[in-house]
PDB file of N, CA and C in Angstrom:
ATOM      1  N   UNK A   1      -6.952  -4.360  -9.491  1.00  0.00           N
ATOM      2  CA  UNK A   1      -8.196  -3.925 -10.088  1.00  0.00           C
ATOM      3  C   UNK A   1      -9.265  -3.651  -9.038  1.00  0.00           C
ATOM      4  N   UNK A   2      -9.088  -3.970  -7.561  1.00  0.00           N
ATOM      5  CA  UNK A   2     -10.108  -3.572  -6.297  1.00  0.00           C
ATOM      6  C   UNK A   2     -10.040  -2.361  -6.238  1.00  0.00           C
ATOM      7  N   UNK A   3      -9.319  -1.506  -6.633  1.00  0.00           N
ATOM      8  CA  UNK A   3      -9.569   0.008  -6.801  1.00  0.00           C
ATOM      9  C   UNK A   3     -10.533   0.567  -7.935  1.00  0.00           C
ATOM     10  N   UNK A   4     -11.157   0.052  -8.867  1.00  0.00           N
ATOM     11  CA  UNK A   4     -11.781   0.457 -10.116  1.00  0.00           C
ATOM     12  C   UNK A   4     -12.831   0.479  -9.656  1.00  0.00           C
ATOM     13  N   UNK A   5     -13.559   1.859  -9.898  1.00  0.00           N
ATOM     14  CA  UNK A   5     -15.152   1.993  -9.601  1.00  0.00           C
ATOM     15  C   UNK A   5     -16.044   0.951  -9.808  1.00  0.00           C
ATOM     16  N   UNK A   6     -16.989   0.637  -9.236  1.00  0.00           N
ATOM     17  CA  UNK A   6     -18.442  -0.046  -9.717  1.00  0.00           C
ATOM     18  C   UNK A   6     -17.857  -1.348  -9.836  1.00  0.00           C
ATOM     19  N   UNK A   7     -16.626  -1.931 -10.870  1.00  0.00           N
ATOM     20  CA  UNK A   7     -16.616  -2.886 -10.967  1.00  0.00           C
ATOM     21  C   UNK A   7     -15.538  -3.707  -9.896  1.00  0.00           C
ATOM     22  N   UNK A   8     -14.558  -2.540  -9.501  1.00  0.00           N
ATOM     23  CA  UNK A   8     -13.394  -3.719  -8.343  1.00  0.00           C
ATOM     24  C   UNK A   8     -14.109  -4.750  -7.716  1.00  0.00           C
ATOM     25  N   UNK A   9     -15.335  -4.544  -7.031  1.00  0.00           N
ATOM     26  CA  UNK A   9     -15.975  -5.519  -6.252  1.00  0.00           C
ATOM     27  C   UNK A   9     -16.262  -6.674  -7.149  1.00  0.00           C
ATOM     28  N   UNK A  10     -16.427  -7.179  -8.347  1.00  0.00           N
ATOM     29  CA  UNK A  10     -16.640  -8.265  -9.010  1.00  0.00           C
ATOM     30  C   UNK A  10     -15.665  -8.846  -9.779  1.00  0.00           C
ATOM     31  N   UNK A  11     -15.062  -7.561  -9.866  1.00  0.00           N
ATOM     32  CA  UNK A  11     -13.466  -8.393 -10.677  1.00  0.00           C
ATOM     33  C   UNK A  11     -12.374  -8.999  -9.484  1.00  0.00           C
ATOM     34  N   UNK A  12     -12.813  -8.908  -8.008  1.00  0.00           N
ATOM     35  CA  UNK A  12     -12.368  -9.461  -7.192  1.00  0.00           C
ATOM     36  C   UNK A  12     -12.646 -10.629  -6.822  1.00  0.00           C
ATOM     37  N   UNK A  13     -14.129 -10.917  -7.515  1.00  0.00           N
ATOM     38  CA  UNK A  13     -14.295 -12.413  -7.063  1.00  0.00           C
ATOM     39  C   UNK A  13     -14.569 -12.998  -8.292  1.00  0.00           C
ATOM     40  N   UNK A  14     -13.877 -13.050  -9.067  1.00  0.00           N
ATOM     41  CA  UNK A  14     -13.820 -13.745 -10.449  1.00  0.00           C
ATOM     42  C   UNK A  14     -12.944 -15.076 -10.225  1.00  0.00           C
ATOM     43  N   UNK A  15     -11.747 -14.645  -9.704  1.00  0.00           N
ATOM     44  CA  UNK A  15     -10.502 -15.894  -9.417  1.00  0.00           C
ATOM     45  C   UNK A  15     -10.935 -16.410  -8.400  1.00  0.00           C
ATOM     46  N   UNK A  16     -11.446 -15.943  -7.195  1.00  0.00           N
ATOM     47  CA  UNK A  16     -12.257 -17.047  -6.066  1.00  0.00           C
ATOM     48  C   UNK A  16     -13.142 -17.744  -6.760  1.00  0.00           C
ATOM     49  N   UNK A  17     -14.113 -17.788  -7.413  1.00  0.00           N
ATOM     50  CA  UNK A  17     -14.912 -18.403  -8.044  1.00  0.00           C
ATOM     51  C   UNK A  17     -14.737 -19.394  -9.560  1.00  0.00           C
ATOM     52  N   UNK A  18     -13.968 -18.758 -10.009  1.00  0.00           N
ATOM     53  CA  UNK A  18     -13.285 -19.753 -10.921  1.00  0.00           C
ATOM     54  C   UNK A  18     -12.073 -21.150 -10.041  1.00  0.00           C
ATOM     55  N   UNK A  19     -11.687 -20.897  -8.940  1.00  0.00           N
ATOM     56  CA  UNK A  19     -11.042 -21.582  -8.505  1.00  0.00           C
ATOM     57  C   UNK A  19     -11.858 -22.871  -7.710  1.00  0.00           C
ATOM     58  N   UNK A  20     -13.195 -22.337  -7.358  1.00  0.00           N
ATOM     59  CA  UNK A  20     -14.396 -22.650  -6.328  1.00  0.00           C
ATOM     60  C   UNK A  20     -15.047 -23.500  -7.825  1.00  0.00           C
ATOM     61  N   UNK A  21     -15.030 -23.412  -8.889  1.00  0.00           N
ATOM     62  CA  UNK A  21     -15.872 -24.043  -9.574  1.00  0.00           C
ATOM     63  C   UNK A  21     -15.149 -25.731  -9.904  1.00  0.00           C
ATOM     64  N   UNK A  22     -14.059 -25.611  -9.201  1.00  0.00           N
ATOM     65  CA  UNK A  22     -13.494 -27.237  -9.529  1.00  0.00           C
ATOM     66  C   UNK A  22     -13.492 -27.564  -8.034  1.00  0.00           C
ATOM     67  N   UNK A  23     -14.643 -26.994  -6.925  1.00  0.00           N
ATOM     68  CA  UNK A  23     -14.868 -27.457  -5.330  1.00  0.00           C
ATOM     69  C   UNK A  23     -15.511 -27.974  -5.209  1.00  0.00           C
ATOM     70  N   UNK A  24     -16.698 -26.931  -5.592  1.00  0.00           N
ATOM     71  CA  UNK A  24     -18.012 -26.674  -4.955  1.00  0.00           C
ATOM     72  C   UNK A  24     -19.195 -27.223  -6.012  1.00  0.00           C
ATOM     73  N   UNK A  25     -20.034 -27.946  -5.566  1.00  0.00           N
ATOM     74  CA  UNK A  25     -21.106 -28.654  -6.589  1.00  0.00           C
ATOM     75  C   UNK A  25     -22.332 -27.800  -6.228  1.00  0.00           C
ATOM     76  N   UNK A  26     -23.089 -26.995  -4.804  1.00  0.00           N
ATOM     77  CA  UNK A  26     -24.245 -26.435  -4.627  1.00  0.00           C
ATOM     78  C   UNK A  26     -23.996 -25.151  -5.083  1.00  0.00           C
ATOM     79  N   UNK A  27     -25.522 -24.522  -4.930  1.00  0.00           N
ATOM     80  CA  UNK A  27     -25.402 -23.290  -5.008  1.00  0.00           C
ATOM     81  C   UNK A  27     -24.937 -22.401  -3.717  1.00  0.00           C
ATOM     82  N   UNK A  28     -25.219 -23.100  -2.387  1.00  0.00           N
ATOM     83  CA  UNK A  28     -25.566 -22.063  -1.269  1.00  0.00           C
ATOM     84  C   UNK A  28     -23.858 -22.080  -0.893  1.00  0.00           C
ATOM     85  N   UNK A  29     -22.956 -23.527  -1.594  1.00  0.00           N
ATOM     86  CA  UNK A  29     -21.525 -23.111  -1.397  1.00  0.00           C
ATOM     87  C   UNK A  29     -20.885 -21.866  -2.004  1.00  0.00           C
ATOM     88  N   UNK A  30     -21.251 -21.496  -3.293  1.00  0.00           N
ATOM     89  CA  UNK A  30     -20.947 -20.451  -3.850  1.00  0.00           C
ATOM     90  C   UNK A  30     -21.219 -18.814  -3.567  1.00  0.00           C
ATOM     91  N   UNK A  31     -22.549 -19.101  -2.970  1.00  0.00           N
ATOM     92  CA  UNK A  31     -23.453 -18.125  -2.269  1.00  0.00           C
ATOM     93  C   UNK A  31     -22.062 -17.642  -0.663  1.00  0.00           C
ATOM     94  N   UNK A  32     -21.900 -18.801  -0.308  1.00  0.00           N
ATOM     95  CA  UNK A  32     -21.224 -18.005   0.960  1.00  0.00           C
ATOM     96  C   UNK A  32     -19.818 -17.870   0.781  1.00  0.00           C
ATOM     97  N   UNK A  33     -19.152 -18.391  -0.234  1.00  0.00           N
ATOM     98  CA  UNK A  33     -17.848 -17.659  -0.911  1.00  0.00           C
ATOM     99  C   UNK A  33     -18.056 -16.436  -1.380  1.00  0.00           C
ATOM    100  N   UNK A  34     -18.902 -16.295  -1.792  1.00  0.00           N
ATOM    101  CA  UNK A  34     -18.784 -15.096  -2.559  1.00  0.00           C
ATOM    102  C   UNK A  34     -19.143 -13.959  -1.973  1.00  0.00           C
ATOM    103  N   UNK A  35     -19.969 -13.926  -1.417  1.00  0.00           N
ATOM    104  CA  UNK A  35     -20.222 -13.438   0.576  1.00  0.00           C
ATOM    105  C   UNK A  35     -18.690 -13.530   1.247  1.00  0.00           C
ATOM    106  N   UNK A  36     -18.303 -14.188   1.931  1.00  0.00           N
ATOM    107  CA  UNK A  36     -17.123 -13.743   2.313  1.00  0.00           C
ATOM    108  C   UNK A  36     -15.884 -12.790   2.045  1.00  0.00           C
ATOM    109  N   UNK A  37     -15.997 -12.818   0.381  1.00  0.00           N
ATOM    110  CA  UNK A  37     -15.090 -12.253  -0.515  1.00  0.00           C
ATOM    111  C   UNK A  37     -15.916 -11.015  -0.253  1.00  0.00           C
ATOM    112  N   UNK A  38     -16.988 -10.964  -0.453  1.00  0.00           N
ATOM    113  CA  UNK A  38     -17.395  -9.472  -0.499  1.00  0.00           C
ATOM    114  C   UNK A  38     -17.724  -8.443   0.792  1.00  0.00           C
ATOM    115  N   UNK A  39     -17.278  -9.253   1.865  1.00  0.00           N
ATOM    116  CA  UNK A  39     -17.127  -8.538   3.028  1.00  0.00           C
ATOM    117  C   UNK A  39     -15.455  -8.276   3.129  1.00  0.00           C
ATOM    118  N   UNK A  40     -15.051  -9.145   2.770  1.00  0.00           N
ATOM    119  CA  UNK A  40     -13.334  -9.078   3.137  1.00  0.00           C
ATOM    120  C   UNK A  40     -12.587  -8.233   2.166  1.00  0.00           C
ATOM    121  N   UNK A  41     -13.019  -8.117   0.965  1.00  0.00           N
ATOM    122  CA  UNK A  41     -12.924  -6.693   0.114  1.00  0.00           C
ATOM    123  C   UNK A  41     -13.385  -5.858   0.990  1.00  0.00           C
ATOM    124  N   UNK A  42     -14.639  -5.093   1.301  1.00  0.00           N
ATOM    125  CA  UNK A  42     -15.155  -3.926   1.985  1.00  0.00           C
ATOM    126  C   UNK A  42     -14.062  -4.052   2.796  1.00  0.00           C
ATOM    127  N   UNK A  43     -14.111  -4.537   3.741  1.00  0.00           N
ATOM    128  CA  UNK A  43     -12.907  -4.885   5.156  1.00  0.00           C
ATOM    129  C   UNK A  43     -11.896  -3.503   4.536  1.00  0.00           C
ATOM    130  N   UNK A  44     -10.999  -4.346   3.411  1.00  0.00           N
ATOM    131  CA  UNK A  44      -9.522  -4.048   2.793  1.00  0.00           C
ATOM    132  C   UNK A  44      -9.782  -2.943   2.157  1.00  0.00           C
ATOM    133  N   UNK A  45     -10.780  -2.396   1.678  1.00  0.00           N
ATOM    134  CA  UNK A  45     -10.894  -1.469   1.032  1.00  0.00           C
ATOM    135  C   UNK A  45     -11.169  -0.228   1.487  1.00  0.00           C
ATOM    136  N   UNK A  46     -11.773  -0.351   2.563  1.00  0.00           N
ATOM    137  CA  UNK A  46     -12.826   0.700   2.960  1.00  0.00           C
ATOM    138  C   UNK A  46     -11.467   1.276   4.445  1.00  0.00           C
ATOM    139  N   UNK A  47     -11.214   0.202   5.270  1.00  0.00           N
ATOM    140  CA  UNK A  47     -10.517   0.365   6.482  1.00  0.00           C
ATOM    141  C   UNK A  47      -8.996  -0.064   6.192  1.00  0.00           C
ATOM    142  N   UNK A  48      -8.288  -0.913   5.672  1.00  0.00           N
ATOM    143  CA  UNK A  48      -7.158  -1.321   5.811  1.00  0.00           C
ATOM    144  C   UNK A  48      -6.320  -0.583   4.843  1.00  0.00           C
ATOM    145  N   UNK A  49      -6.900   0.045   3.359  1.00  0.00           N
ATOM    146  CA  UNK A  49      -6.297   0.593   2.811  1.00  0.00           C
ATOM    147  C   UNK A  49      -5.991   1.902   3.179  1.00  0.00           C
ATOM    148  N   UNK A  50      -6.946   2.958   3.704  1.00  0.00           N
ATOM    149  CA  UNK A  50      -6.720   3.971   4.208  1.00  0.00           C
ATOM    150  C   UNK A  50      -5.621   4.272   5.652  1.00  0.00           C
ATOM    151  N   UNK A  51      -5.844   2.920   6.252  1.00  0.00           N
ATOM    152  CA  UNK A  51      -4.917   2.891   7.515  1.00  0.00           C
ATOM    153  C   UNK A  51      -3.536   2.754   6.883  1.00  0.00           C
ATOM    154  N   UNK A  52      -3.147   1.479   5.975  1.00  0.00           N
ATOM    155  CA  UNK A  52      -2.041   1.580   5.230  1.00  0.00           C
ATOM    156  C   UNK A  52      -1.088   2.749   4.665  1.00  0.00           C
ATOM    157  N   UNK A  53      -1.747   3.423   3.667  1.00  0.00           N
ATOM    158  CA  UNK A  53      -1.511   4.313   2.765  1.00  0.00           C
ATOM    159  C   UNK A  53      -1.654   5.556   3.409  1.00  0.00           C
ATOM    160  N   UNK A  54      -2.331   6.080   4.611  1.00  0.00           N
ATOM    161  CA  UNK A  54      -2.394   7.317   5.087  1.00  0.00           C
ATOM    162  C   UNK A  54      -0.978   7.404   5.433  1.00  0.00           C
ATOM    163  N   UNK A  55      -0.420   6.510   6.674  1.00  0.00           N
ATOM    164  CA  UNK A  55       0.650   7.313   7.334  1.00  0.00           C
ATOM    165  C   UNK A  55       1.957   6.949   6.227  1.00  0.00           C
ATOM    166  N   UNK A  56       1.956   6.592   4.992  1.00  0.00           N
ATOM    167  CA  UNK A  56       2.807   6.530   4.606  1.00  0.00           C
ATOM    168  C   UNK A  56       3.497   7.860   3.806  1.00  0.00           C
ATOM    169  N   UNK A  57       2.398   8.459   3.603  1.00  0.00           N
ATOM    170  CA  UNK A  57       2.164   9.791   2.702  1.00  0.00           C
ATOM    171  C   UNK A  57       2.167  11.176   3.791  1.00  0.00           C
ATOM    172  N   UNK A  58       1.726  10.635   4.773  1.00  0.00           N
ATOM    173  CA  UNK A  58       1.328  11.248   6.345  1.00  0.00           C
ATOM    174  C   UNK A  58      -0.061  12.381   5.945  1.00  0.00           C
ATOM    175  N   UNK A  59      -0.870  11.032   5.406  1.00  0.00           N
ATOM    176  CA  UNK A  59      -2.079  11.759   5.277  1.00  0.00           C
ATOM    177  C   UNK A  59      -2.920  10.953   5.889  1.00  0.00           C
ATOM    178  N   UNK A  60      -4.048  11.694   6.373  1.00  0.00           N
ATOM    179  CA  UNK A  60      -5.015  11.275   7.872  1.00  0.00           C
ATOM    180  C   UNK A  60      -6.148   9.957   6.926  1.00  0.00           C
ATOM    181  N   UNK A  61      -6.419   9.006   7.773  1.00  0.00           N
ATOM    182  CA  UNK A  61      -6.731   8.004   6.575  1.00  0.00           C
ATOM    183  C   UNK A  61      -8.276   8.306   6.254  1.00  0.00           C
ATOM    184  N   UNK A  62      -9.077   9.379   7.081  1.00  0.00           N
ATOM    185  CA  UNK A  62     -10.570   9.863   7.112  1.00  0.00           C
ATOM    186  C   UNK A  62     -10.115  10.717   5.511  1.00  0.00           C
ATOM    187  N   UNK A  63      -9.481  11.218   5.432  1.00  0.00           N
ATOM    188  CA  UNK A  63      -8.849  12.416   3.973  1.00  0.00           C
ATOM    189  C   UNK A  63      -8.257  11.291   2.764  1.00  0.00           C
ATOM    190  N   UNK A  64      -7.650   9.967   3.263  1.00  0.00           N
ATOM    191  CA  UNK A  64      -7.569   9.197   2.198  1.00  0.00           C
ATOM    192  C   UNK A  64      -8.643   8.754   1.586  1.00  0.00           C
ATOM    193  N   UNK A  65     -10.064   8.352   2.412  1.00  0.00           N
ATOM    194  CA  UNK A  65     -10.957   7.676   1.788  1.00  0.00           C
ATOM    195  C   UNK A  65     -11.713   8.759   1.356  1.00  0.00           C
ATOM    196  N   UNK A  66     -11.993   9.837   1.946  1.00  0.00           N
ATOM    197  CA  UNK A  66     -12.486  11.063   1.190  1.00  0.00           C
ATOM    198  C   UNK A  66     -12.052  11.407  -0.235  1.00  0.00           C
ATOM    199  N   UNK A  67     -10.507  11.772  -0.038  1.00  0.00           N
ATOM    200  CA  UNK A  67      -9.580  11.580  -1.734  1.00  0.00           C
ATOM    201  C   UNK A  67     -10.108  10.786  -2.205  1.00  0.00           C
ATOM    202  N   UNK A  68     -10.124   9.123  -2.193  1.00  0.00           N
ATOM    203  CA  UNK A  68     -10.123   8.479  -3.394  1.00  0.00           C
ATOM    204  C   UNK A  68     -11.646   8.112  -3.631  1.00  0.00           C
ATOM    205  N   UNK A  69     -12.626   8.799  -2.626  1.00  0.00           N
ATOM    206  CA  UNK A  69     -14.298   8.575  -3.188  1.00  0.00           C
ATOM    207  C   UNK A  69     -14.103   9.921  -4.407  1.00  0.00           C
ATOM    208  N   UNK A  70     -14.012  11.485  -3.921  1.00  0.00           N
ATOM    209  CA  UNK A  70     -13.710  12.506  -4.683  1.00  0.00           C
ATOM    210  C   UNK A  70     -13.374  12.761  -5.635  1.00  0.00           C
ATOM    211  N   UNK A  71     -11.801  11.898  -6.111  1.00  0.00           N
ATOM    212  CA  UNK A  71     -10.942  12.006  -7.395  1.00  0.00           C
ATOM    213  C   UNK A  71     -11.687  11.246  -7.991  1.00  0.00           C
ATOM    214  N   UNK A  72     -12.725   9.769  -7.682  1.00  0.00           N
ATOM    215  CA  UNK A  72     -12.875   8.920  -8.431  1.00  0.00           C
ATOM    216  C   UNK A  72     -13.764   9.026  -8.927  1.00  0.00           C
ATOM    217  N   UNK A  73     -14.990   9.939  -8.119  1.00  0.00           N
ATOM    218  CA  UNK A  73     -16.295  10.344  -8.800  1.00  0.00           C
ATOM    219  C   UNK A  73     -15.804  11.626 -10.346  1.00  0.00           C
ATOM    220  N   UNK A  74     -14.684  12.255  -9.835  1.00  0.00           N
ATOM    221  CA  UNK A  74     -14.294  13.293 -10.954  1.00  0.00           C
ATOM    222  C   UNK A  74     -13.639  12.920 -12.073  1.00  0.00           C
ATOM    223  N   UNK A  75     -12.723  11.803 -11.900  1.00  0.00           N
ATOM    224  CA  UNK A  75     -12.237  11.624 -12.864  1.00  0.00           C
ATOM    225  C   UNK A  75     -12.205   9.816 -13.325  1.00  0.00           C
ATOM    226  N   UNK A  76     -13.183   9.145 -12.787  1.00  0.00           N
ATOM    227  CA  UNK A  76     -13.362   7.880 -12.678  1.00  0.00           C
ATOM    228  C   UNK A  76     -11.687   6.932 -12.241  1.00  0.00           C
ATOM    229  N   UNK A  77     -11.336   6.607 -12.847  1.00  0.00           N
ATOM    230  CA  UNK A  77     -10.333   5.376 -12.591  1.00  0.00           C
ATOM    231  C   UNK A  77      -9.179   6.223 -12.688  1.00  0.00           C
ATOM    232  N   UNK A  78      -8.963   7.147 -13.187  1.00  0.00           N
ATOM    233  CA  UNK A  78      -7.598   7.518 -13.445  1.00  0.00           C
ATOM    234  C   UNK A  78      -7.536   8.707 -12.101  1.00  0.00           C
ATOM    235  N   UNK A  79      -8.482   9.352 -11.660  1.00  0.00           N
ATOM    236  CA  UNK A  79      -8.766   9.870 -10.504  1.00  0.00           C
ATOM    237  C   UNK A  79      -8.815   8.882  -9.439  1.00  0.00           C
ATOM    238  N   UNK A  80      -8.862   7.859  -9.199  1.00  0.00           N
ATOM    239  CA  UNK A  80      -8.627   6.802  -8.281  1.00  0.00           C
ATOM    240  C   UNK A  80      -7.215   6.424  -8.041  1.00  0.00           C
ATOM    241  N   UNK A  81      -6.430   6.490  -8.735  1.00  0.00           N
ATOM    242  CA  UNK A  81      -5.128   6.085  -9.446  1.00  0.00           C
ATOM    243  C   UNK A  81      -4.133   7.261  -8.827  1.00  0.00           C
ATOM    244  N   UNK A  82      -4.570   8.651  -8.905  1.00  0.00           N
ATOM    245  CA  UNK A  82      -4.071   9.701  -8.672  1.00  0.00           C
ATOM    246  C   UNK A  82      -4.785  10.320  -7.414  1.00  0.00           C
ATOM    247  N   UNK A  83      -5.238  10.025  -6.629  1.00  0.00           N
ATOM    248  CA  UNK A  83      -6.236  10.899  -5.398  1.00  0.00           C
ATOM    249  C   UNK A  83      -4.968  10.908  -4.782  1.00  0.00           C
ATOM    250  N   UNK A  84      -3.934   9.457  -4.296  1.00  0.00           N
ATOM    251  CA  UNK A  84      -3.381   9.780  -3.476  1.00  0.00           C
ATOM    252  C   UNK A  84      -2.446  10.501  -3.569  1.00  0.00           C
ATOM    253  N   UNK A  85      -1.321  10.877  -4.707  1.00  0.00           N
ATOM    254  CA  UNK A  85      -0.823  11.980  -4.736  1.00  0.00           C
ATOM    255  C   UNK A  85      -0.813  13.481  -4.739  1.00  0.00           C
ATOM    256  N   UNK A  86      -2.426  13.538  -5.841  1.00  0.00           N
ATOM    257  CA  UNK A  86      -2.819  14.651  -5.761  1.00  0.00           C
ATOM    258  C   UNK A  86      -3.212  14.956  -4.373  1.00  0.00           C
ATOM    259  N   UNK A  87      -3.690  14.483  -3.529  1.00  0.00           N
ATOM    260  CA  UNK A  87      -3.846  14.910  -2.371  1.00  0.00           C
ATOM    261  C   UNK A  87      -2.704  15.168  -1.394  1.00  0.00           C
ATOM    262  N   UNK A  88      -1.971  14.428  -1.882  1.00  0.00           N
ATOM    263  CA  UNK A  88      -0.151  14.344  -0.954  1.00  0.00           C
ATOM    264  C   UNK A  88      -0.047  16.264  -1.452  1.00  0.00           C
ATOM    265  N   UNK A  89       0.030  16.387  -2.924  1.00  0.00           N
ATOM    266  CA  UNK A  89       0.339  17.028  -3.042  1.00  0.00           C
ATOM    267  C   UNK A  89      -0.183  18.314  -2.482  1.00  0.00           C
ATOM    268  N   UNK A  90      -1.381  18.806  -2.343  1.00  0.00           N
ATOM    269  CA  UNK A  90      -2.164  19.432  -2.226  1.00  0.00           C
ATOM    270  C   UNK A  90      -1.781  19.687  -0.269  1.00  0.00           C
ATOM    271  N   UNK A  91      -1.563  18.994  -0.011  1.00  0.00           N
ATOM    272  CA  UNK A  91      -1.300  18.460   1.726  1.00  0.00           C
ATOM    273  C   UNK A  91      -0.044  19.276   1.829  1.00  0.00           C
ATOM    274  N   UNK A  92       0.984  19.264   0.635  1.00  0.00           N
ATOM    275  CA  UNK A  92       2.531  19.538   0.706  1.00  0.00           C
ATOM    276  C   UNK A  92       2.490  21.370   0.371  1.00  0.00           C
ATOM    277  N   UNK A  93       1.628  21.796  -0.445  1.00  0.00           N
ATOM    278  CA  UNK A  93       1.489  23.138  -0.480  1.00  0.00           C
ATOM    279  C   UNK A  93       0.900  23.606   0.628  1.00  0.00           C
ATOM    280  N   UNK A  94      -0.470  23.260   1.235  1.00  0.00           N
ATOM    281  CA  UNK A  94      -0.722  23.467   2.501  1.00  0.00           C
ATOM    282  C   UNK A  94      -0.046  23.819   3.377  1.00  0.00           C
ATOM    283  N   UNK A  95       0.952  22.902   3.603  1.00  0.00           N
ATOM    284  CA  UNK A  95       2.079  22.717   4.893  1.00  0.00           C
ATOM    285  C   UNK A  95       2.814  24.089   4.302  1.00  0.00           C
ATOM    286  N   UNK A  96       3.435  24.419   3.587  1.00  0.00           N
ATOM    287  CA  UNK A  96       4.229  25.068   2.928  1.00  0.00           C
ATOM    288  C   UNK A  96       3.902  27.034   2.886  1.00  0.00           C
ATOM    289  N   UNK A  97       2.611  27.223   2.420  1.00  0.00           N
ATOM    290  CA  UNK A  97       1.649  28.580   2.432  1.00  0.00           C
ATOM    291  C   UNK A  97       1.362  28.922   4.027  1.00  0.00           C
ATOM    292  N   UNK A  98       1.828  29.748   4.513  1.00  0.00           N
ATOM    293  CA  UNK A  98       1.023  30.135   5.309  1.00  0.00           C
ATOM    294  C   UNK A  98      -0.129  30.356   5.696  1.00  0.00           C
ATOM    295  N   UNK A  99      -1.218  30.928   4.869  1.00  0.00           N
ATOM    296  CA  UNK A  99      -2.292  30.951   5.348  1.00  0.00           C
ATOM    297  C   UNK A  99      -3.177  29.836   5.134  1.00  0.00           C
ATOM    298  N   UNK A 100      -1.928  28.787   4.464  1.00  0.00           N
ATOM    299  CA  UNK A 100      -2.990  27.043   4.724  1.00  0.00           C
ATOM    300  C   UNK A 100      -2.628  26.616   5.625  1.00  0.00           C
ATOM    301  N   UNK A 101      -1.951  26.912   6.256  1.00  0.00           N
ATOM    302  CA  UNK A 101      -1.606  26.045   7.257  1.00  0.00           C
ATOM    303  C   UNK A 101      -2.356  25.235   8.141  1.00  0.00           C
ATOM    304  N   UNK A 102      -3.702  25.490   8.718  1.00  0.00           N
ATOM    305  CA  UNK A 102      -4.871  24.813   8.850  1.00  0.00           C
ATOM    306  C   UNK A 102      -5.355  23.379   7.927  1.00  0.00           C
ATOM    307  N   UNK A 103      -5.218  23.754   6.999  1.00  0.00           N
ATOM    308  CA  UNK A 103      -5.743  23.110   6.243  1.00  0.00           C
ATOM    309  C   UNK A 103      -5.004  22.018   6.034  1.00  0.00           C
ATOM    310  N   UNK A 104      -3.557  22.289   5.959  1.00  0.00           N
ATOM    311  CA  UNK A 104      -2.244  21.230   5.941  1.00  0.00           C
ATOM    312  C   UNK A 104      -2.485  19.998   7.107  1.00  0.00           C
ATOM    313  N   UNK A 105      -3.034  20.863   8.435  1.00  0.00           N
ATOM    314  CA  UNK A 105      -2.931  20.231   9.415  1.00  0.00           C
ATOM    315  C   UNK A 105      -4.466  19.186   9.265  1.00  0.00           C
ATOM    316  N   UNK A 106      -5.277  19.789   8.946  1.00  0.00           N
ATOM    317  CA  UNK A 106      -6.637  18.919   8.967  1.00  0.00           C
ATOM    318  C   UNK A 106      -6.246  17.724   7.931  1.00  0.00           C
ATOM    319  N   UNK A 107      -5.483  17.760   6.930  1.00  0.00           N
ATOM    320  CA  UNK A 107      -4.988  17.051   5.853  1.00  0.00           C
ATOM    321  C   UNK A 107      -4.298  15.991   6.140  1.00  0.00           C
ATOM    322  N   UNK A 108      -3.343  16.323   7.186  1.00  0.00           N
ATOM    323  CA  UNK A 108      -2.179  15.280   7.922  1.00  0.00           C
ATOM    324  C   UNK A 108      -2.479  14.596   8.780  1.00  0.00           C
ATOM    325  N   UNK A 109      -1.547  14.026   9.371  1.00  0.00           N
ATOM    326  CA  UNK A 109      -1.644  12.968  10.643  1.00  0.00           C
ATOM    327  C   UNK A 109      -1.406  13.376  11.531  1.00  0.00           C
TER     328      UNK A 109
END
């Protein structure tokens, strides 16, 4: 669910914090769990997923995070869900057309 617009970031720290509520008695403990979680999401989300998932598809991971901001603003969650193929795909005609061929290449790795 860290892929879902607007909300991945909070439905990620639901189970840290439900787990933290049989820990932690202050507030400022909860305060810096939940802080951590929300840097270490960005971390995974922003950099590790695109590094992951680019060369697997052999798409450049600057064009993965582009795809899945793009598809997701267009088609919310189900455009998130699909950026990376549609873009595979889109990458695979490129390569394929001649006069994309540019474009194939700016697309790839």
């Amino acid at each position: 669910m860290s892929l879902v617009p607007y909300i991945g970031l909070p439905l990620a720290m639901i189970p840290p914090f439900l787990a933290a509520l049989a820990i932690y008695t202050n507030l400022a403990s909860y305060v810096i769990m939940l802080s951590f979680v929300a840097v270490f999401h960005m971390i995974a989300m922003n950099l590790l997923y695109p590094k992951i998932v680019g060369p697997r598809v052999h798409l450049n991971p600057l064009v993965v995070t582009i795809a899945l901001m793009f598809w997701s603003v267009i088609w919310g969650a189900p455009g998130l869900v699909l950026a990376i193929p549609l873009t595979a795909g889109i990458k695979a005609v490129c390569d394929n057309v001649a006069g994309l061929g540019p474009v194939g290449k700016f697309l790839g790795d």
